[in-house]
N, C-alpha and C. Protein backbone atom coordinates (compact mmCIF):
# COMPACT_ATOMS: atom_id res chain seq x y z
N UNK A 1 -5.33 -12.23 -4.59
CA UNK A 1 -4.81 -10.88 -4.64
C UNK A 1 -3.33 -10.89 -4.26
N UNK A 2 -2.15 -10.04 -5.04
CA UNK A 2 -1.32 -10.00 -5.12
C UNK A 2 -0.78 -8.71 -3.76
N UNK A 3 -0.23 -8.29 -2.76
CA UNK A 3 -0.45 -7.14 -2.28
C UNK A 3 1.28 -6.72 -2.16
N UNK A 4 1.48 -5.31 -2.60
CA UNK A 4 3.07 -5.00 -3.14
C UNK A 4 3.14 -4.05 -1.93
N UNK A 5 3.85 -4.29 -1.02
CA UNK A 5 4.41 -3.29 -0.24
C UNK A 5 5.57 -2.26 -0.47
N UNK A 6 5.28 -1.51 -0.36
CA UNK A 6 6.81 -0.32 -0.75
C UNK A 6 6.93 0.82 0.66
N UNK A 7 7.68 0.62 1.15
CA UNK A 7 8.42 1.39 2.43
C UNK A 7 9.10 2.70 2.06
N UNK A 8 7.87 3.52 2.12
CA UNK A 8 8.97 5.15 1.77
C UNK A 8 9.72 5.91 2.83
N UNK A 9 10.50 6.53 3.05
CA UNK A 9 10.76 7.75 3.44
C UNK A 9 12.27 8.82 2.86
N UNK A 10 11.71 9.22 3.16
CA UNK A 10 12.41 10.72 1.80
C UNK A 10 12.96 10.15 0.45
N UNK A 11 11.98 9.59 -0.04
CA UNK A 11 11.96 8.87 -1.44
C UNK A 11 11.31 9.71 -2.55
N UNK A 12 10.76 11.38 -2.10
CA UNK A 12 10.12 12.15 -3.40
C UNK A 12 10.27 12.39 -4.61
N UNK A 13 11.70 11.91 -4.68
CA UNK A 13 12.05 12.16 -5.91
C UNK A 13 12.22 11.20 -7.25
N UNK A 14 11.75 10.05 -6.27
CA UNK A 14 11.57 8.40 -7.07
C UNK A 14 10.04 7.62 -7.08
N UNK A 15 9.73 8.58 -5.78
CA UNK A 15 8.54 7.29 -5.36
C UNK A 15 7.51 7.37 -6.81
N UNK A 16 7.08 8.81 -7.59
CA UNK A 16 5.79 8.58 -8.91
C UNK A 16 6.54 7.51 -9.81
N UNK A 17 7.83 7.55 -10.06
CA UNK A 17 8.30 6.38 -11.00
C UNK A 17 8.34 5.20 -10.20
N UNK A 18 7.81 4.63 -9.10
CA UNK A 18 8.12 3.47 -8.60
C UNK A 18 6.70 3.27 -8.37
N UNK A 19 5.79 4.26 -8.10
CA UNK A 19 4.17 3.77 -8.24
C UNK A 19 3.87 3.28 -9.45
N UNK A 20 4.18 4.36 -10.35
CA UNK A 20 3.52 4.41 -12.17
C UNK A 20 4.04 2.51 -12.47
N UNK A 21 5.42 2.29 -11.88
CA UNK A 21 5.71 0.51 -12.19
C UNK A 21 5.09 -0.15 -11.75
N UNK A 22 4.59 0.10 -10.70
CA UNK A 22 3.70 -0.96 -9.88
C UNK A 22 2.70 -0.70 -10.68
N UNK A 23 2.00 0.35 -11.16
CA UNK A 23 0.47 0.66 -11.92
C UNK A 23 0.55 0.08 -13.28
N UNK A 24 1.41 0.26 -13.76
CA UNK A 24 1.65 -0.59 -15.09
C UNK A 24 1.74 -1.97 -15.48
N UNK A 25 1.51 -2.68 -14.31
CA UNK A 25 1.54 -4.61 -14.41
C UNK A 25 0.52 -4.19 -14.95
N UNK A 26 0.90 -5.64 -15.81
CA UNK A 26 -0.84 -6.39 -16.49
C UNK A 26 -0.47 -7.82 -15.84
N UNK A 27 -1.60 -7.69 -15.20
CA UNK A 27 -1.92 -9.41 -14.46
C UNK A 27 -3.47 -9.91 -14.73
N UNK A 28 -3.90 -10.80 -14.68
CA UNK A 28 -5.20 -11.58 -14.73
C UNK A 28 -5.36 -11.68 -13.41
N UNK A 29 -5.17 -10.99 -12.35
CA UNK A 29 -5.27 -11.17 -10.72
C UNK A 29 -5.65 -10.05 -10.31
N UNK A 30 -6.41 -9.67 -9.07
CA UNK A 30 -5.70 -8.27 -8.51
C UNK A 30 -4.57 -7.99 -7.92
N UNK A 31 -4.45 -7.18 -7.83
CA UNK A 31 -3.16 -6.34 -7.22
C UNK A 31 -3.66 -5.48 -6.04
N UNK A 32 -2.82 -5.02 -5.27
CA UNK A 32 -2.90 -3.78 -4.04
C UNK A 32 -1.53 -3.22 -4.15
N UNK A 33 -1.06 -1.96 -3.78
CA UNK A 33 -0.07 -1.58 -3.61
C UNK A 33 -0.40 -0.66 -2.22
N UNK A 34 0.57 -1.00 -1.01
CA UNK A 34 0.29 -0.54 -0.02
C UNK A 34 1.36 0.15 0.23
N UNK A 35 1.50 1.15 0.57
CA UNK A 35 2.56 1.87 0.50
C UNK A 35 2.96 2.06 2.09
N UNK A 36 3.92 2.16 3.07
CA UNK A 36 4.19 2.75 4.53
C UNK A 36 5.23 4.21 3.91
N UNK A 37 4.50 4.99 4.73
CA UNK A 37 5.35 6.45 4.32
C UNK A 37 5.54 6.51 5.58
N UNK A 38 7.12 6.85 6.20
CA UNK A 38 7.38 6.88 7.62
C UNK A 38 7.69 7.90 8.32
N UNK A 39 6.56 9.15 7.96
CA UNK A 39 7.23 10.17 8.60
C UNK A 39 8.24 11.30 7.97
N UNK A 40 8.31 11.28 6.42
CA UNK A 40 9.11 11.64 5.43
C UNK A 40 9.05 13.25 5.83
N UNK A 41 10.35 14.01 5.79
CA UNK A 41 10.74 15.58 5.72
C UNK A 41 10.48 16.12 4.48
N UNK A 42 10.42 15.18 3.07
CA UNK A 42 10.27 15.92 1.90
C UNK A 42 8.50 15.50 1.81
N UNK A 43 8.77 15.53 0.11
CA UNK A 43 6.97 15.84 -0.45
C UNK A 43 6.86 14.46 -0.88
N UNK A 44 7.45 13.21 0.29
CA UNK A 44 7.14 11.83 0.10
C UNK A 44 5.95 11.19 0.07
N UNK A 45 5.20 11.97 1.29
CA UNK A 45 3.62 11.34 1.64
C UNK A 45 2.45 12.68 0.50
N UNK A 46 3.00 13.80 0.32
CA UNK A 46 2.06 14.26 -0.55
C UNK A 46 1.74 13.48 -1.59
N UNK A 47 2.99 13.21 -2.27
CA UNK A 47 3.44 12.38 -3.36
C UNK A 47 1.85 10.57 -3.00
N UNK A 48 2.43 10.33 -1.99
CA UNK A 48 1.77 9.08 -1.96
C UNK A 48 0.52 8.98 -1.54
N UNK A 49 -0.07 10.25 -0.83
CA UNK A 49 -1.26 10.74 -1.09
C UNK A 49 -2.22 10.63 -2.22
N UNK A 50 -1.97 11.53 -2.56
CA UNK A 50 -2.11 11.82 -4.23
C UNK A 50 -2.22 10.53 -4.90
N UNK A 51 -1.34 10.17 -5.11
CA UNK A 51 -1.38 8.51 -5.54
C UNK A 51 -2.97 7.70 -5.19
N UNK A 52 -2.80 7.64 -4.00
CA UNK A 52 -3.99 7.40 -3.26
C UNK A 52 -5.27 7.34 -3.96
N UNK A 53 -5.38 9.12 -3.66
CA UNK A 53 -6.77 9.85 -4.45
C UNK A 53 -6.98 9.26 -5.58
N UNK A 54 -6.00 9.17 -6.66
CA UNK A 54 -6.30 9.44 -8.09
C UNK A 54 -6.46 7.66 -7.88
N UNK A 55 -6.09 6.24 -7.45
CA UNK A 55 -6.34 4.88 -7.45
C UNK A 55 -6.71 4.55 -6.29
N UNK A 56 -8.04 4.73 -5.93
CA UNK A 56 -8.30 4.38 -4.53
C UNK A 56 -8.59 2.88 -4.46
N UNK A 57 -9.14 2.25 -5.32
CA UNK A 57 -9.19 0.79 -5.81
C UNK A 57 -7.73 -0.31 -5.70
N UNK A 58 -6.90 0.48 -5.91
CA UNK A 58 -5.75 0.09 -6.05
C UNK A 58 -4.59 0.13 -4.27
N UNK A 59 -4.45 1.36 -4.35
CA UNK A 59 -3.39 2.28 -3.61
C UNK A 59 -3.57 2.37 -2.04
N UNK A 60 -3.22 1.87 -0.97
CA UNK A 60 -3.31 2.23 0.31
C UNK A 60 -2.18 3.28 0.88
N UNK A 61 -1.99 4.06 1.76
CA UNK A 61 -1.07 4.83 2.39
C UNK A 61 -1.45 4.23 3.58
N UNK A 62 -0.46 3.91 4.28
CA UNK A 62 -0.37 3.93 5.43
C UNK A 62 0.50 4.82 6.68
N UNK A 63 0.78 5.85 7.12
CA UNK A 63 1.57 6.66 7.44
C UNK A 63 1.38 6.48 8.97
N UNK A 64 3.10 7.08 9.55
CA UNK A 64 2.97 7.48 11.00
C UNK A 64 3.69 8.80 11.10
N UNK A 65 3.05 9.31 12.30
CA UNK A 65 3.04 10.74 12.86
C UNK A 65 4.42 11.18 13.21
N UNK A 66 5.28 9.84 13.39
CA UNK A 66 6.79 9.86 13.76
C UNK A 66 7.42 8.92 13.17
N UNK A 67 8.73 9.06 13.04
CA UNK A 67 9.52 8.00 12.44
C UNK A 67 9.55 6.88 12.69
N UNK A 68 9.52 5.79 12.68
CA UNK A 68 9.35 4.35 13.34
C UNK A 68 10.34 3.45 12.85
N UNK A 69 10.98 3.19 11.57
CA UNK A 69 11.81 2.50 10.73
C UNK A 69 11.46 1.86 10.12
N UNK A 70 12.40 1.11 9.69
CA UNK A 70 11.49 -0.16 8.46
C UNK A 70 11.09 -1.08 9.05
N UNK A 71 11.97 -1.42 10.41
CA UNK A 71 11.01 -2.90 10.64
C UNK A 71 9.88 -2.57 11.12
N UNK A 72 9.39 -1.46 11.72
CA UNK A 72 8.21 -1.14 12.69
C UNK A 72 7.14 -1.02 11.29
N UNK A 73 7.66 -0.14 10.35
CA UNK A 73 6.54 0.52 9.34
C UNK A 73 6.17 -1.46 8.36
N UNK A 74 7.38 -2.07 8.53
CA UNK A 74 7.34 -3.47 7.54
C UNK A 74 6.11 -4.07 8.57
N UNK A 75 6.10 -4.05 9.72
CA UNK A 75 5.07 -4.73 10.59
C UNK A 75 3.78 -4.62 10.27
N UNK A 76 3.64 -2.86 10.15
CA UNK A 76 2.30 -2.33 10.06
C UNK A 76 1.91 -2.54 8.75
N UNK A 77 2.33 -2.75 7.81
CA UNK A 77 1.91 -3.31 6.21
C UNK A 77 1.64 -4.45 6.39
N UNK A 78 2.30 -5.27 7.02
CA UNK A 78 1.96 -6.84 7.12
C UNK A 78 0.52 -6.97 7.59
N UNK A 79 0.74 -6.10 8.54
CA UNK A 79 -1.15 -6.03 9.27
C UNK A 79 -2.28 -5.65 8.47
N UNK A 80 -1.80 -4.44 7.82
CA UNK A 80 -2.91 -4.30 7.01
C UNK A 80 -3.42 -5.46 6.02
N UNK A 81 -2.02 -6.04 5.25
CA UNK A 81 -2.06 -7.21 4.50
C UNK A 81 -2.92 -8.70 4.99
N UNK A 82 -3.07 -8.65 6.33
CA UNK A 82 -3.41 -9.58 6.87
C UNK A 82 -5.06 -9.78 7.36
N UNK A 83 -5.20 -8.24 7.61
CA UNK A 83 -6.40 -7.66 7.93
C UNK A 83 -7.23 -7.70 6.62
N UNK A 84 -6.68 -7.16 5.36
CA UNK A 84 -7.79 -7.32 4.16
C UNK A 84 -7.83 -8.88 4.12
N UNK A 85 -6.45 -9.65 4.07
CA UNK A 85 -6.66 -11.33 3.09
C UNK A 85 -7.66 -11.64 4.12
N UNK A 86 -7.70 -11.40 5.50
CA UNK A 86 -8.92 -11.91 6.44
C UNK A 86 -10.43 -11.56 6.05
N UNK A 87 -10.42 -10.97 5.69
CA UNK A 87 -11.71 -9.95 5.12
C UNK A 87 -11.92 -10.18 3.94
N UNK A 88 -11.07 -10.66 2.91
CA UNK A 88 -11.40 -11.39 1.71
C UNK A 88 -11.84 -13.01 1.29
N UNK A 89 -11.16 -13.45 2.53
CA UNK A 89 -11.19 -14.77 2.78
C UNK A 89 -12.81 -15.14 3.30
N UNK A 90 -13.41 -14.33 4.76
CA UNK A 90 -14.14 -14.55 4.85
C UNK A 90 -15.71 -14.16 3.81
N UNK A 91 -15.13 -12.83 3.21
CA UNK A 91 -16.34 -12.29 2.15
C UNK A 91 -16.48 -13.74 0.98
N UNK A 92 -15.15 -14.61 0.55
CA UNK A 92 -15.71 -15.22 -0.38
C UNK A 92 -15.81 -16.48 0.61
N UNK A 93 -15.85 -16.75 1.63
CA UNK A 93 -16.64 -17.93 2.37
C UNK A 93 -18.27 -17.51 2.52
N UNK A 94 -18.08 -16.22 2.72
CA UNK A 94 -19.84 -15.98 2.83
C UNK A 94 -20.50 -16.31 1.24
N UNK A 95 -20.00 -15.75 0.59
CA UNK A 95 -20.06 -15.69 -0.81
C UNK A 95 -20.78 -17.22 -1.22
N UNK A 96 -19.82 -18.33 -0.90
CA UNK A 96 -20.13 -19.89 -1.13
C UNK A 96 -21.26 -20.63 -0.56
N UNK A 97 -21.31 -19.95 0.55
CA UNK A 97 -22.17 -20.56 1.20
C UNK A 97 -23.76 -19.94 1.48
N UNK A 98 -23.90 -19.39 0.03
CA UNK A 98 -25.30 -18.64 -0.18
C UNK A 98 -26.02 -19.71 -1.26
């Protein structure tokens, strides 16, 4: 699995054309697109919400309640990133050893 991080905040007016690119690869792999929305003043996290809903297969949001920055919000994507490949890793070790 491929996993695309994108770091928003007050990006509403770009972020559907920067999802729809990420949604439009054709790969023979999966993909994730995890998005960190940091607290955005505009309609950044509705926006990436939404996103969400309509590709839940696909699309993570990850949001905080306050601003944090990029390196704090870059941390918390890494985790999540780290937390599924752990969880994928072990599902196809269980997987093998049936």
């Amino acid at each position: 699995m491929v996993s695309v991080e994108m770091i928003t905040y007050n990006h509403g007016p770009y972020l559907a054309e920067a999802i729809e690119g990420v949604i439009a690869q054709k790969t023979d792999f999966p993909i994730e697109l995890v998005i960190g929305e940091d607290c955005s003043t505009d309609n950044t996290r509705d926006i990436a919400l939404d996103y969400q809903r309509r590709y839940p297969h696909l699309i993570r949001v990850i949001y905080s309640d306050r601003n944090v920055g990029r390196e704090q919000m870059s941390q918390e994507l890494l985790m999540h990133v780290v937390v599924n490949l752990s969880r994928s890793v072990r599902e196809m070790i269980i997987g093998l050893s049936r």
